[in-house]
Protein backbone atom coordinates (compact mmCIF):
# COMPACT_ATOMS: atom_id res chain seq x y z
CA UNK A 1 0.00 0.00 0.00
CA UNK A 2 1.14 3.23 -0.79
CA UNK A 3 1.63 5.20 2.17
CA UNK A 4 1.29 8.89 0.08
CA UNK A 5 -2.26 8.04 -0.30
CA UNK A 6 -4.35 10.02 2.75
CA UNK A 7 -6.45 7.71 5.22
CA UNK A 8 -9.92 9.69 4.99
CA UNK A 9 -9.65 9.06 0.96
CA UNK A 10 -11.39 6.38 -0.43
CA UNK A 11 -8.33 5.43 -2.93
CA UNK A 12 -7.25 2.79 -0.71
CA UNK A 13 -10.83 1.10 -1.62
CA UNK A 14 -11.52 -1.28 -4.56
CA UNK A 15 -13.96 1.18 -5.90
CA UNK A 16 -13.79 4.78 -5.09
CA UNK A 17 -16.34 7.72 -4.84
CA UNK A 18 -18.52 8.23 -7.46
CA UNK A 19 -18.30 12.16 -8.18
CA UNK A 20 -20.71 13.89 -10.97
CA UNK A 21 -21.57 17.42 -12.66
CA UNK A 22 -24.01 18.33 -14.55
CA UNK A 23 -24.43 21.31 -16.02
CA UNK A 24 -27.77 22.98 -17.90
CA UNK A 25 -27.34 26.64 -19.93
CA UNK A 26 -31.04 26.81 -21.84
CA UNK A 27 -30.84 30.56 -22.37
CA UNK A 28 -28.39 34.06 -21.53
CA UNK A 29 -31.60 34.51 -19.08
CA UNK A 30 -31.11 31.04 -17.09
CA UNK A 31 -28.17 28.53 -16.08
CA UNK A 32 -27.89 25.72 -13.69
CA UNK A 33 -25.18 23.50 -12.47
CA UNK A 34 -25.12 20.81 -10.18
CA UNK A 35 -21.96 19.30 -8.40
CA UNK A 36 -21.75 15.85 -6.58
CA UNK A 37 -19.55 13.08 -4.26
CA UNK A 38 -21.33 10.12 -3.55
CA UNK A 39 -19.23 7.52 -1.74
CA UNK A 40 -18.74 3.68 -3.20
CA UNK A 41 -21.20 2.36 -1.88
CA UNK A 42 -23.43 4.44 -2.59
CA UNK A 43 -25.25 5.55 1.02
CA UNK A 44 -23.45 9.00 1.62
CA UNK A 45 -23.60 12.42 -0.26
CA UNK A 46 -20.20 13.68 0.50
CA UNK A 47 -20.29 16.83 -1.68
CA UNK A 48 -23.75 18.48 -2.75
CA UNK A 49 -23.47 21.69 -4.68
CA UNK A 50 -25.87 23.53 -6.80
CA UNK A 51 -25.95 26.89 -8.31
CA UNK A 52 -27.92 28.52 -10.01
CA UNK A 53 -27.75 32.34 -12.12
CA UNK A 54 -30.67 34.55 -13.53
CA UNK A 55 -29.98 37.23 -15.70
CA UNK A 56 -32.74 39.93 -17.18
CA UNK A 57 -31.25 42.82 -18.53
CA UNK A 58 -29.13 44.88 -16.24
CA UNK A 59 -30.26 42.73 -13.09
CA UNK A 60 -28.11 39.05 -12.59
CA UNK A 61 -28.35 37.05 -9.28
CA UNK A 62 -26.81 34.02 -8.69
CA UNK A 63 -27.63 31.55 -5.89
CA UNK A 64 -25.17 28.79 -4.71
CA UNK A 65 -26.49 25.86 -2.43
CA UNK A 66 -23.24 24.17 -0.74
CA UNK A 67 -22.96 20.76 2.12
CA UNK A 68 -19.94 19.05 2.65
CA UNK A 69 -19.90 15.94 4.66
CA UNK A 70 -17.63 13.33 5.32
CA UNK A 71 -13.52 13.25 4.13
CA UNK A 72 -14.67 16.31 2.00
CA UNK A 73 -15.33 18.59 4.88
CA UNK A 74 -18.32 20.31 7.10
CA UNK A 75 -19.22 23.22 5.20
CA UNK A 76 -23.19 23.38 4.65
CA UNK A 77 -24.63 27.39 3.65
CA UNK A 78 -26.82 28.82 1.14
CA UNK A 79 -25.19 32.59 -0.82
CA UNK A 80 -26.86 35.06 -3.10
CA UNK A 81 -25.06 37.51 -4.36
CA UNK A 82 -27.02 39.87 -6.77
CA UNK A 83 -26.49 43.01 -9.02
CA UNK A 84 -27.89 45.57 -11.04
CA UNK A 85 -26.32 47.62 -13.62
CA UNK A 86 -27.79 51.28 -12.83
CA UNK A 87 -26.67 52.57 -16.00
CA UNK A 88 -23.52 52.55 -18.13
CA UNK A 89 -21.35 53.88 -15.36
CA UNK A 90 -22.70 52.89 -11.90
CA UNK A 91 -23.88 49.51 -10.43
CA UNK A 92 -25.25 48.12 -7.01
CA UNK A 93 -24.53 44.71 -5.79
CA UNK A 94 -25.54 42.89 -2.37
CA UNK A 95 -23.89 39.76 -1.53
CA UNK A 96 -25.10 37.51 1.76
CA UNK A 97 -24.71 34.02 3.24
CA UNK A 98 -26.60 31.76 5.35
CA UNK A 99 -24.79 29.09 7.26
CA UNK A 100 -27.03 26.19 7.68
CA UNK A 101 -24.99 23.79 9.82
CA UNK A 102 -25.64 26.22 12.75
CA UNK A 103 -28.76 28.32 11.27
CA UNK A 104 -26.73 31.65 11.24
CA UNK A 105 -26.28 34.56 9.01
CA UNK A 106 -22.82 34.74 8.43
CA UNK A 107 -22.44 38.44 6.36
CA UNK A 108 -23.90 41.10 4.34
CA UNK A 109 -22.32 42.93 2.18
CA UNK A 110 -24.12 46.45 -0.39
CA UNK A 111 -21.63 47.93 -2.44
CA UNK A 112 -22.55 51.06 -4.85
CA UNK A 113 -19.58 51.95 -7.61
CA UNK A 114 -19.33 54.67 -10.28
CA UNK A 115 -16.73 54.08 -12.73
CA UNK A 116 -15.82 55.56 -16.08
CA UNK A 117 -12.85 55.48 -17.88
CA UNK A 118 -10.23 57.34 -15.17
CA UNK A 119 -12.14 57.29 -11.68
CA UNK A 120 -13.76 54.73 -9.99
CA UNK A 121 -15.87 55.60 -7.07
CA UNK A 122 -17.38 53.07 -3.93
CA UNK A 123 -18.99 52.66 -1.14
CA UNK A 124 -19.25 49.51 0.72
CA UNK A 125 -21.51 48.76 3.62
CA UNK A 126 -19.99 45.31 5.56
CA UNK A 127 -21.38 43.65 8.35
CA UNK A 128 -19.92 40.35 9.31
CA UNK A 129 -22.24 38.58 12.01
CA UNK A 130 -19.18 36.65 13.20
CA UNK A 131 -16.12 34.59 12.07
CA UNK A 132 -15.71 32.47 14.64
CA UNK A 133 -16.46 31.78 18.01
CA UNK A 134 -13.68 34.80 19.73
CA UNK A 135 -15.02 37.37 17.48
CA UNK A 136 -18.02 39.44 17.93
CA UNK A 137 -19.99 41.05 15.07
CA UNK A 138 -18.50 43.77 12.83
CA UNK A 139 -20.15 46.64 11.17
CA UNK A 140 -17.95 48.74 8.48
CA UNK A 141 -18.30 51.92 5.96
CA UNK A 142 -16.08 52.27 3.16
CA UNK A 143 -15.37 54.76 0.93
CA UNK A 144 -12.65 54.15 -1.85
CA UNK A 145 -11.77 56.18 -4.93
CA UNK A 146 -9.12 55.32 -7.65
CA UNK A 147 -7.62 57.67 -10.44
CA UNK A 148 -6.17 55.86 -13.23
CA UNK A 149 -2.85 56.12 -13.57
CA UNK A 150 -2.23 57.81 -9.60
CA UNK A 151 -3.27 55.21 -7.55
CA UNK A 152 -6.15 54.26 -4.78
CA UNK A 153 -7.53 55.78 -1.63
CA UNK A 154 -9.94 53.70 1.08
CA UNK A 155 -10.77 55.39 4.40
CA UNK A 156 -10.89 53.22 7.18
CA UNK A 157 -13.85 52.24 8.76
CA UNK A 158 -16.27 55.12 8.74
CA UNK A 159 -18.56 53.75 11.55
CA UNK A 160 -17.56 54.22 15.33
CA UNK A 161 -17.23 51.05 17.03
């Protein structure tokens, strides 16, 4: 036996996991993809992903169902992240996730940008609900501005803590 070869992978095994995609583009409006692990013997979804991404006109939003179980990891949530295209030069986008292995909202994020061809202009809005179990919730304000070719400028957080 080749001792390279990891103990929590199932290449050690006469038959190993039985992993899948499949992926569905009917329109520019509408796409789907779906992502999978099953294990050999075929009584354990190690890997479940599926995402999916709407598009009509200036609006997309894309929503990405992930569980990990097993060898594969522990990660189980639910993300959107969405956008709309104000008009040739500014946008709006709002990104969030939902962890589902302990029912929890994890962030939030609303961004606004202007941006023609030698400024881009933000400002972000992020509030992290935690990261892990030391760390309380954060709430920040950002406000960035870049001038092609002299550089970037962020401010720090903008909201007292």
């Amino acid at each position: 036996i080749n001792e390279n070869i990891p103990l929590t992978s199932s290449l050690r095994n006469k038959s190993s996991d039985i992993i899948g995609s499949i992926n569905l583009s009917q329109s520019d409006f509408f796409s789907t993809k779906y992502n999978f692990s099953l294990d050999n013997n075929f009584d354990v979804l190690k890997y479940n992903e599926l995402s999916a991404n709407f598009t009509v006109n200036n609006f997309v939003t894309s929503f990405k169902y992930l569980e990990e179980n097993d060898n594969i990891g522990d990660k189980h949530y639910i993300q959107n992240d969405t956008s709309l295209q104000i008009n040739e030069n500014s946008s709006i986008s709002f990104s969030t996730r939902q962890n589902k292995k302990i029912d929890l909202t994890e962030y939030y994020n609303l961004i606004y940008q202007y941006k023609n061809d030698c400024l881009t202009a933000s400002v972000q809005y992020k509030k992290d609900f935690y990261v892990d179990n030391d760390l309380k919730p954060t709430e920040q304000l950002f406000f960035s501005l870049t001038i092609v070719p002299l550089g970037e400028y962020e401010t720090k957080n903008i909201i007292p803590k």
